[in-house]
Protein backbone atom coordinates (compact mmCIF):
# COMPACT_ATOMS: atom_id res chain seq x y z
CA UNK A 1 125.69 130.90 133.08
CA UNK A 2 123.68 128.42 134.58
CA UNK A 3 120.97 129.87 136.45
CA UNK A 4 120.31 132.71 133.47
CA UNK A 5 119.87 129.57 131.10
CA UNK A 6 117.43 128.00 133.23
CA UNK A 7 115.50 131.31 133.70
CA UNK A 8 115.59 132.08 129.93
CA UNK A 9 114.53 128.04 129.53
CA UNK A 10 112.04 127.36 132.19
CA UNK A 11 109.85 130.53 132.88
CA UNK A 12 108.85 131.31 136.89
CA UNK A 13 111.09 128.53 137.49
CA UNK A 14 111.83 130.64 140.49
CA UNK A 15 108.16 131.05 141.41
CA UNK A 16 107.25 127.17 141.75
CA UNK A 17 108.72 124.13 140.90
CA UNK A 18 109.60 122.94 138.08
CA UNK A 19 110.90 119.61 136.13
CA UNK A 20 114.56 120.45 134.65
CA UNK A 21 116.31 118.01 131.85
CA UNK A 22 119.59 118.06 132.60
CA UNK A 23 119.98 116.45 129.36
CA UNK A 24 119.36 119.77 127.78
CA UNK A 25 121.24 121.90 129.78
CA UNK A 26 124.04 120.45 128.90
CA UNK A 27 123.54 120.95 125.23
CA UNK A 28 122.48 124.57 125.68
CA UNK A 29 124.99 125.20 127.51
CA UNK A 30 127.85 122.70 125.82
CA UNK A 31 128.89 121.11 129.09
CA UNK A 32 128.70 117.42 130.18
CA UNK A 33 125.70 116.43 131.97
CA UNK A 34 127.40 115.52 135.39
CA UNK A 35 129.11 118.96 135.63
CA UNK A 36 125.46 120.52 135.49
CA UNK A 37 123.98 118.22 137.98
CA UNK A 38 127.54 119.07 139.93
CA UNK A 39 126.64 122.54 139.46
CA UNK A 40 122.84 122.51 140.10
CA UNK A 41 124.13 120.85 143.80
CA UNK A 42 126.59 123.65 144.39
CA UNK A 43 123.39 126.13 143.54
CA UNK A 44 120.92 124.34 146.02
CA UNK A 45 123.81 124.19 148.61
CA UNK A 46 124.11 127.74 148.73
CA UNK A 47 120.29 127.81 148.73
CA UNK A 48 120.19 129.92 145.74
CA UNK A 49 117.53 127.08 144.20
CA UNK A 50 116.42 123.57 145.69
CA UNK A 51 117.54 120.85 143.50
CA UNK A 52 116.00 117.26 143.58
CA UNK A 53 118.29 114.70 141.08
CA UNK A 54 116.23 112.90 138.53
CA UNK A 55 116.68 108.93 139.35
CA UNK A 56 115.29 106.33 137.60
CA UNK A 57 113.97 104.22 140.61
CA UNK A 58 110.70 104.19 141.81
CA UNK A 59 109.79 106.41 144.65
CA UNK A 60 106.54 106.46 146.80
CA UNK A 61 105.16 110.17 148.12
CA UNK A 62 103.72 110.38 151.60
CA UNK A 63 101.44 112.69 151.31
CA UNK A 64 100.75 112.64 155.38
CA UNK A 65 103.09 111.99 157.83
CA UNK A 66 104.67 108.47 157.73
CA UNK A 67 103.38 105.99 160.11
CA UNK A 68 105.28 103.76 162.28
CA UNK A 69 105.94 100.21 161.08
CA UNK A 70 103.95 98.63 163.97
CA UNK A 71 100.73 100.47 162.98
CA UNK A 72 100.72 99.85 159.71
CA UNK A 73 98.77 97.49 158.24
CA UNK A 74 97.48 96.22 154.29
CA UNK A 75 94.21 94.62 153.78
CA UNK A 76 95.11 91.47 152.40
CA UNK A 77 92.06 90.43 151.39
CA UNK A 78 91.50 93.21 148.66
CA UNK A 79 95.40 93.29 147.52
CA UNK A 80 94.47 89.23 147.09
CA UNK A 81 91.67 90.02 145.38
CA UNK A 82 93.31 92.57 143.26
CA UNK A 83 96.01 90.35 142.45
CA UNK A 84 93.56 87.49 141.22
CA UNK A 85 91.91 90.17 139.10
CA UNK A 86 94.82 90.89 137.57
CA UNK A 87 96.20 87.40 137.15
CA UNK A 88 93.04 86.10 135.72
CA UNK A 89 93.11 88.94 133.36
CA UNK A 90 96.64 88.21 132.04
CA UNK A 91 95.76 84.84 131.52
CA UNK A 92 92.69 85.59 129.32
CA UNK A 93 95.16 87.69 127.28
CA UNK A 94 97.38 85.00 126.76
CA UNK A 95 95.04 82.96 125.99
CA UNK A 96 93.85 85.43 123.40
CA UNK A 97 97.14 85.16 121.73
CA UNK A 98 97.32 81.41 121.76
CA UNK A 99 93.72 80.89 120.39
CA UNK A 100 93.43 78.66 117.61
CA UNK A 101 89.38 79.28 117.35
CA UNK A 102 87.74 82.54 115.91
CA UNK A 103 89.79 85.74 117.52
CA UNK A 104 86.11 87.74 117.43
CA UNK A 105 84.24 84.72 119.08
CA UNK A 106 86.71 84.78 121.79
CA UNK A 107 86.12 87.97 122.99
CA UNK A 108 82.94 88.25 122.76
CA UNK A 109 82.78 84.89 124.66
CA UNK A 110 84.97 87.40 127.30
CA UNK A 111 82.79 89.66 127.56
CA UNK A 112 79.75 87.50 127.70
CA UNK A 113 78.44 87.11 124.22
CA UNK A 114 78.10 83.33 123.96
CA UNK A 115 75.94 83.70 120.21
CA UNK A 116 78.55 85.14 118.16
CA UNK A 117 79.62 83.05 115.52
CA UNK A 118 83.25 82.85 113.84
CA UNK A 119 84.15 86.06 112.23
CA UNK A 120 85.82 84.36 108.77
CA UNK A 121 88.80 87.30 109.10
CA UNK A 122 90.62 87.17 111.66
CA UNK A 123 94.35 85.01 111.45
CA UNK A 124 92.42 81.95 112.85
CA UNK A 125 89.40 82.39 111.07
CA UNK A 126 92.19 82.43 107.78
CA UNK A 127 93.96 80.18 108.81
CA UNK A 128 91.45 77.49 109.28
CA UNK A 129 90.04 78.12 105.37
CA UNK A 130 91.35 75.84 102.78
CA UNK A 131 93.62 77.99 100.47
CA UNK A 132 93.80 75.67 97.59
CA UNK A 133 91.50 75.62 95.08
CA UNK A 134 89.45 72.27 94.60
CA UNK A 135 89.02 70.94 90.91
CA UNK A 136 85.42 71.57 91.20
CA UNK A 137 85.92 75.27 92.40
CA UNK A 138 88.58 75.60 89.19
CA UNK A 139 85.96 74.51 87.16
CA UNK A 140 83.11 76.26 87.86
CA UNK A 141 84.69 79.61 87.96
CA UNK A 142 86.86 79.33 85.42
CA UNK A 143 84.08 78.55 82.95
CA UNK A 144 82.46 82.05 84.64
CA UNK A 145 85.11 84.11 83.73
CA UNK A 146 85.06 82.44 80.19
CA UNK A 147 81.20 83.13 79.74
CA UNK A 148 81.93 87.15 81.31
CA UNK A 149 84.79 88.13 78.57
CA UNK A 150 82.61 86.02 75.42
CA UNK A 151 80.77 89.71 75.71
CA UNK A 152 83.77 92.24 76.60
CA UNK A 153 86.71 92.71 78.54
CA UNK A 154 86.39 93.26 82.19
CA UNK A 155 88.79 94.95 84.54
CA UNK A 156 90.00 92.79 87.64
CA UNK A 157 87.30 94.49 90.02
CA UNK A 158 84.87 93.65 87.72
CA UNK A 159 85.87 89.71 87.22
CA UNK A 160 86.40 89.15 90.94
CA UNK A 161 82.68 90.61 91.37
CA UNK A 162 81.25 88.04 89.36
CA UNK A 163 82.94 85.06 90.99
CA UNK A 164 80.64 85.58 94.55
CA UNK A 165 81.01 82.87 97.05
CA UNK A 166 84.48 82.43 95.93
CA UNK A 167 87.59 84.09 98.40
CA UNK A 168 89.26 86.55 96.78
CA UNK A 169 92.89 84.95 97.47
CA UNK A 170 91.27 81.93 95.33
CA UNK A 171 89.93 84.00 92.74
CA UNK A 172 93.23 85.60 92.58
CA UNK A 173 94.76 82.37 92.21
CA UNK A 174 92.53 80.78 89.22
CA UNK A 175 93.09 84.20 86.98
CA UNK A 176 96.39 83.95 87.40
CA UNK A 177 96.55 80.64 86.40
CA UNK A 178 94.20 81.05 83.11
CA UNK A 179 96.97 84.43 82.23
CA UNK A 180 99.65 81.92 82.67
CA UNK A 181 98.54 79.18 80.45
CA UNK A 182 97.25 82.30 77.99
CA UNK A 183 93.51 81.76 78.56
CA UNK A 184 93.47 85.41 79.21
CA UNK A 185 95.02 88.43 79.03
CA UNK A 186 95.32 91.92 80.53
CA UNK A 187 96.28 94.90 78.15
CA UNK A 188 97.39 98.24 78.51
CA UNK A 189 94.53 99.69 79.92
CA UNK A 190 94.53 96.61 82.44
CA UNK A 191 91.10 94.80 80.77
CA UNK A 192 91.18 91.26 80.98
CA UNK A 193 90.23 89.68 77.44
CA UNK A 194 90.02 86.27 76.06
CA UNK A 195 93.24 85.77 74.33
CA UNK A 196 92.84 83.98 70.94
């Protein structure tokens, strides 16, 4: 039952080698997974098919023969090397993660770009922007939506393009507050008007 299940499931599986899941074996053929890999064994030791176990540790290939202990030897100077590489890399990436300046600048800084300026959108960049709205910036754009709707009602696209040089988040903030004191109001359609 076995071997015509891995013929139908693994095509010229006799012809070269091939990777088997034992995993689904066992569910074609409704038997636990350790009485397949028992059975598999029992196969290769009759030499009807040669059976390697899959095992989760690491294992190194030789492709030539293996040399004796006593004549092998590393470079330590490039595995050093290497290693530095690497550590100096990792560090940079933490140090990525932990950056309280522009995200963007940093990078570019990486990679050699010493001009490029903060970004204004990345988490520090955010972060770092007051997200309150001042009196003055209240004022000023409040009395811009007031002068937009005199004329008509706008939809909320339309309102937050006329307040330029204000974030959006802030803009956000002021409408809402001028809908909850009943400054404004949205209707059906989703127009903001003056409310009288």
């Amino acid at each position: 039952m076995l071997l015509t299940t891995l013929l139908r499931t693994y095509g010229g599986i006799f012809d070269f080698p091939a990777f088997i899941s034992e995993n689904l074996l066992s569910r074609l053929i409704k038997q636990h997974e350790d009485e397949i890999k028992e059975q598999l064994k029992r196969a290769a030791s009759f030499g009807v098919i040669r059976y390697v176990p899959q095992d989760d540790h690491p294992n190194i290939i030789l492709r030539k023969n293996r040399v004796k202990a006593e004549e092998l030897s590393f470079n330590l100077h490039a595995y050093n090397k290497r290693k530095d590489s690497f550590v100096q890399r990792s560090q940079k990436m933490i140090g990525y993660i932990k950056a309280t300046d522009c995200k963007s600048k940093y990078i570019s800084n990486y990679f050699g770009d010493n001009s490029t300026g903060k970004c204004g959108v990345c988490d520090s960049c955010l972060n770092a922007t007051p997200k309150e709205v001042s009196p003055e910036e209240f004022q000023k754009f409040s009395s811009i939506i007031y002068q937009k709707l005199q004329s008509n009602p706008l939809t909320t696209e339309q309102l937050l393009n006329e307040m330029k040089g204000l974030r959006k988040e802030k803009a956000w903030k002021i409408i809402q507050y001028l809908q909850a004191e009943n400054k404004i109001e949205a209707d059906v359609n989703g127009l903001i008007r003056l409310k009288n």
